[in-house]
C-alpha atoms as a PDB file:
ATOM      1  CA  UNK A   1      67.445  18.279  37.411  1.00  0.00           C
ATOM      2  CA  UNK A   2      64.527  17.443  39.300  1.00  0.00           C
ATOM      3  CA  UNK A   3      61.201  19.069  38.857  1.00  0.00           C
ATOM      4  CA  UNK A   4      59.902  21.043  42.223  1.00  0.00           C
ATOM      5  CA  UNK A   5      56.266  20.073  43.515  1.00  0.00           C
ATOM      6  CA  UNK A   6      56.585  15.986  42.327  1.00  0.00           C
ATOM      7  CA  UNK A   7      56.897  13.140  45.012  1.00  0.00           C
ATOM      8  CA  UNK A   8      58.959   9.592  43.449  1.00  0.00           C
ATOM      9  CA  UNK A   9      57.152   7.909  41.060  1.00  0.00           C
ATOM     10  CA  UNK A  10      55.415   5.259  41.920  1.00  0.00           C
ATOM     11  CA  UNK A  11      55.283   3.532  45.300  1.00  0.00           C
ATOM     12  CA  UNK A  12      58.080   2.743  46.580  1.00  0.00           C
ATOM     13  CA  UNK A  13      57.041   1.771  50.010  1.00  0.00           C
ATOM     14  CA  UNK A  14      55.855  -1.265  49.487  1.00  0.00           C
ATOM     15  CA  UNK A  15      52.661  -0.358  50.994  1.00  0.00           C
ATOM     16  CA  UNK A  16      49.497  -0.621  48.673  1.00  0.00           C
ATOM     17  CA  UNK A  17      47.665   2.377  48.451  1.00  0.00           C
ATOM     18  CA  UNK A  18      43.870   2.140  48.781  1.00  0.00           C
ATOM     19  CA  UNK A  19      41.914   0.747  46.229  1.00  0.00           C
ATOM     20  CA  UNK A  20      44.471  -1.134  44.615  1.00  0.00           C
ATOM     21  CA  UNK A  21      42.989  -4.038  45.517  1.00  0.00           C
ATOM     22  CA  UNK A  22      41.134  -5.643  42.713  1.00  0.00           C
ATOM     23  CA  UNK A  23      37.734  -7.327  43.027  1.00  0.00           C
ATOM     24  CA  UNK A  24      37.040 -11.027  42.332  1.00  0.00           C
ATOM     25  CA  UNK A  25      34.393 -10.180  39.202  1.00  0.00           C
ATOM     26  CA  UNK A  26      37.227  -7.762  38.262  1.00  0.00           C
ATOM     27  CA  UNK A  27      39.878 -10.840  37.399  1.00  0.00           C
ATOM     28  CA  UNK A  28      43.661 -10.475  36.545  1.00  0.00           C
ATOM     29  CA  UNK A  29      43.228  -9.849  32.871  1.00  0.00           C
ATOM     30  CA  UNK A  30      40.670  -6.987  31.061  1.00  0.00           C
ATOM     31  CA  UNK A  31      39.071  -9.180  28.177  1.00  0.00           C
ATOM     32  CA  UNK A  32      39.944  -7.487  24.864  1.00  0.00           C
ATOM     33  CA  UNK A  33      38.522  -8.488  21.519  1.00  0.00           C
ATOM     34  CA  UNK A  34      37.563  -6.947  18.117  1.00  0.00           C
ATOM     35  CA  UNK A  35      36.328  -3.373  18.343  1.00  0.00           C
ATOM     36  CA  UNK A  36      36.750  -1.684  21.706  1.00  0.00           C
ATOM     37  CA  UNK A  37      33.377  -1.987  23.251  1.00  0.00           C
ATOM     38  CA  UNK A  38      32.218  -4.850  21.689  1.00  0.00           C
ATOM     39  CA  UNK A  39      30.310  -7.705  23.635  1.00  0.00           C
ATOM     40  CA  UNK A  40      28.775 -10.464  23.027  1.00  0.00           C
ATOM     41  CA  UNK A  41      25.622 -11.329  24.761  1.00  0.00           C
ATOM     42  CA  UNK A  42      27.218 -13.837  26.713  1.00  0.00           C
ATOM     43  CA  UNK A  43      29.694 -11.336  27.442  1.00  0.00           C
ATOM     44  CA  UNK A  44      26.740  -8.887  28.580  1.00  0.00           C
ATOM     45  CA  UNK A  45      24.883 -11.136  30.648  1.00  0.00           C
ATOM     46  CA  UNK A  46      27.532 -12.040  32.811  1.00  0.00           C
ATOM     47  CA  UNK A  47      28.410  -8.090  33.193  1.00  0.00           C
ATOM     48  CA  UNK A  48      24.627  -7.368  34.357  1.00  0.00           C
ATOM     49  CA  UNK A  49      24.431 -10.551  36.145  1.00  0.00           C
ATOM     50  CA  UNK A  50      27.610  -9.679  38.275  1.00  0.00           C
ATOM     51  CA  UNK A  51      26.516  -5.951  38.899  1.00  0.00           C
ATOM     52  CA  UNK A  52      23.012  -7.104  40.189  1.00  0.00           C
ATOM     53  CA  UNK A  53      24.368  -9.730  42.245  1.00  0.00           C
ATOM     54  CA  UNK A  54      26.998  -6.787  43.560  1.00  0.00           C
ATOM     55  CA  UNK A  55      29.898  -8.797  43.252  1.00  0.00           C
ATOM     56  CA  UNK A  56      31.709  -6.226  41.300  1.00  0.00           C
ATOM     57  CA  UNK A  57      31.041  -1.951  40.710  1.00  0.00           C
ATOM     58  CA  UNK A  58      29.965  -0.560  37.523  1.00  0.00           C
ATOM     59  CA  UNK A  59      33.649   0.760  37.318  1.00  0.00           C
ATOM     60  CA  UNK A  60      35.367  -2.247  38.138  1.00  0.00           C
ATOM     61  CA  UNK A  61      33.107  -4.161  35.192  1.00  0.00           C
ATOM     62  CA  UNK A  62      33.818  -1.475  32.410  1.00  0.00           C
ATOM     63  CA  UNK A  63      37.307  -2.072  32.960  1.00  0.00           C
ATOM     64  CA  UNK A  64      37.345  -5.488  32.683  1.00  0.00           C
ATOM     65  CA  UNK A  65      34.989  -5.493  29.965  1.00  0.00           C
ATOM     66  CA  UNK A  66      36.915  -2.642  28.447  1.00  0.00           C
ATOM     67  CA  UNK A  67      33.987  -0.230  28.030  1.00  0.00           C
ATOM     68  CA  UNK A  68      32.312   3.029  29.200  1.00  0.00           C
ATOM     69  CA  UNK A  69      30.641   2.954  32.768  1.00  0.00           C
ATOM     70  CA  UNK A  70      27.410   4.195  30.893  1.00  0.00           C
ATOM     71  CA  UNK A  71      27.770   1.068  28.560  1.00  0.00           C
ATOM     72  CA  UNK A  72      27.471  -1.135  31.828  1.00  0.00           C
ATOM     73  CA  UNK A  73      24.621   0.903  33.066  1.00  0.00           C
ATOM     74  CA  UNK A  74      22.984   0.583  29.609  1.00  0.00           C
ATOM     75  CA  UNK A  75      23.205  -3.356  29.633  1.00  0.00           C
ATOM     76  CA  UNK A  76      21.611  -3.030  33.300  1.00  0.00           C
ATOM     77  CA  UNK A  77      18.814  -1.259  32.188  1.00  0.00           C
ATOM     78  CA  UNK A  78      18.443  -3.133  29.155  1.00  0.00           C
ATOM     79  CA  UNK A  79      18.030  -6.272  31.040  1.00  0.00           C
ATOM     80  CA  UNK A  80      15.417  -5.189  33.497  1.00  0.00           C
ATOM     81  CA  UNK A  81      13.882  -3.804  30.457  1.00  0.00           C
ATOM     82  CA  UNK A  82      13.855  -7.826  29.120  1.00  0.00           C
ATOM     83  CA  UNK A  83      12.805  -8.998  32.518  1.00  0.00           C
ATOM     84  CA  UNK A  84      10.117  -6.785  33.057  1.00  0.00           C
ATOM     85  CA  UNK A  85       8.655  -7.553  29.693  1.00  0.00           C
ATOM     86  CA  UNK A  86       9.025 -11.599  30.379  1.00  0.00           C
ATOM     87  CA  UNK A  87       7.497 -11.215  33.561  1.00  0.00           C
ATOM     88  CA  UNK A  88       4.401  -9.099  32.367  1.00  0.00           C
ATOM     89  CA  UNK A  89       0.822 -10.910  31.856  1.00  0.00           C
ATOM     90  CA  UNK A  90      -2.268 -10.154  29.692  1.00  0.00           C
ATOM     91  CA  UNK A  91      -2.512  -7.580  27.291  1.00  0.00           C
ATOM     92  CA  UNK A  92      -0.423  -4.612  28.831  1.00  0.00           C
ATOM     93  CA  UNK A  93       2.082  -3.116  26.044  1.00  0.00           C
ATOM     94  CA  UNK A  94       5.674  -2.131  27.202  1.00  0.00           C
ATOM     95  CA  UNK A  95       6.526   1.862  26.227  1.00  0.00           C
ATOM     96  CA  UNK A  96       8.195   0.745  23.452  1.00  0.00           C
ATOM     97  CA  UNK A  97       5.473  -1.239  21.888  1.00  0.00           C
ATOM     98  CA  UNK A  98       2.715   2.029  22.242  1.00  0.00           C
ATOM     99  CA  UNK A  99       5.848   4.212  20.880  1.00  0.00           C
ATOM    100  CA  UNK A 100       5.869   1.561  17.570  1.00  0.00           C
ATOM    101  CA  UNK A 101       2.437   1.357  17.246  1.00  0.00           C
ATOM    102  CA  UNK A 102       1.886   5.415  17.358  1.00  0.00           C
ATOM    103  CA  UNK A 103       4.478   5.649  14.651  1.00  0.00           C
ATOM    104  CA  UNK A 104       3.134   2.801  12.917  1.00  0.00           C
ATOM    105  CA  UNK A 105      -0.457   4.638  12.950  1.00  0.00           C
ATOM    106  CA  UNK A 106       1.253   7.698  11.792  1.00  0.00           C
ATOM    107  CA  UNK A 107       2.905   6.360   9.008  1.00  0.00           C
ATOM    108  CA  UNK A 108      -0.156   4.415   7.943  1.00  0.00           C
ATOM    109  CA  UNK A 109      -2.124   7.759   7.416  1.00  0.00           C
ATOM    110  CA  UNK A 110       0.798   9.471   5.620  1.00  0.00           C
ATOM    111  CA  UNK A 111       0.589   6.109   2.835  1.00  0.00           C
ATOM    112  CA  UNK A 112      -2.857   6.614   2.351  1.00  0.00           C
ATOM    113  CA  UNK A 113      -2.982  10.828   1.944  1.00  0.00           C
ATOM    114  CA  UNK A 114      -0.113  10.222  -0.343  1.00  0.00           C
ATOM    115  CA  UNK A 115      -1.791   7.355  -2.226  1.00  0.00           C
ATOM    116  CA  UNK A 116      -4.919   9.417  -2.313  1.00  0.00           C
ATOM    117  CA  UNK A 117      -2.421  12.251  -3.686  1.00  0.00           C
ATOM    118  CA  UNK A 118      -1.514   9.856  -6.387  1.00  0.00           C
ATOM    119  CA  UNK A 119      -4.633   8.911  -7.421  1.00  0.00           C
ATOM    120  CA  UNK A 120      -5.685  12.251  -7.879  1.00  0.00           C
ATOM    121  CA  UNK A 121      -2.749  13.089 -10.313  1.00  0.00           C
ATOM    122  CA  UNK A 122      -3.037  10.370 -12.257  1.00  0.00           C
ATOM    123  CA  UNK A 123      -6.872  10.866 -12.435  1.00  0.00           C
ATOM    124  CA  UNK A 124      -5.991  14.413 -14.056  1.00  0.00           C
ATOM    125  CA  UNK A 125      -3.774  13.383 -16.401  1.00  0.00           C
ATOM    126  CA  UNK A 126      -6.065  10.363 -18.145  1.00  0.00           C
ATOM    127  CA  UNK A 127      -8.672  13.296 -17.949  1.00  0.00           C
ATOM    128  CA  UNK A 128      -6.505  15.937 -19.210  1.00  0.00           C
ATOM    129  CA  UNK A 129      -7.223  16.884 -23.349  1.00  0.00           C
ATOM    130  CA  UNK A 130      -3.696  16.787 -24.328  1.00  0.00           C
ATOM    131  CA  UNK A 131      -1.007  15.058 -23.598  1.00  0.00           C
ATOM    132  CA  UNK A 132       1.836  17.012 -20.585  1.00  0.00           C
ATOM    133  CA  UNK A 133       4.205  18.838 -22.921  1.00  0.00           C
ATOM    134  CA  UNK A 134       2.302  18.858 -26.456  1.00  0.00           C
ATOM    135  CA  UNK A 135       0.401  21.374 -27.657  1.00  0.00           C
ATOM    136  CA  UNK A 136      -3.382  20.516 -28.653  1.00  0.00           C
ATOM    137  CA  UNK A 137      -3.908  20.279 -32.418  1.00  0.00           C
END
């Protein structure tokens, strides 16, 4: 019985049908080791390095990499992140760097109103006539 609405399978021509044709950054085998998705930097490097130079898509790179497409565009901006940092001179702070130091400032005056906090309860318990719990005699 044959199902209504579906061609062969396949191609049977003979004739390649377009974009088959498989990049040179894109290889013969997809590299496949550990977890899905995990890299090493190495691994990375040449992945950005190969997408900047435009020898291979972002799609053609996740799927010899085996990852997501945003996984390749997150290494990309990751290392313009890196090179923008190496390349910058004098005192200017990445975003990063003022984000850290903001929370770092934050969390600096939350130690010290909870120290002061502390300080104060133990204060009133040394000053306190009895001791917590007991009953003065």
């Amino acid at each position: 019985m044959t199902r209504r609405g579906r061609g062969r399978r396949g191609n049977e021509s003979g004739v390649s049908e377009p974009g088959a044709e498989r990049s040179e950054a894109e290889g013969s085998e997809t590299l496949r080791r550990g977890r899905p998705g995990r890299r090493t930097a190495d691994e990375r490097s040449q992945a950005v390095l190969h997408l900047l130079a435009g020898k291979a898509s972002i799609d053609q790179l996740a799927q010899r990499f085996g990852v997501q497409p945003e996984t390749i565009e997150r290494w990309r901006a990751q290392a313009l992140e890196g090179i923008e940092a190496a390349l910058r001179t004098g005192n200017v702070r990445s975003e990063r760097e003022r984000e850290l130091e903001r929370e770092l400032e934050t969390l600096e005056k939350a130690f010290t109103r909870m120290a002061m906090k502390n300080e104060l309860v133990e204060r009133a318990l040394r000053e306190r006539p009895s001791a917590p719990g007991k009953w003065p005699r």
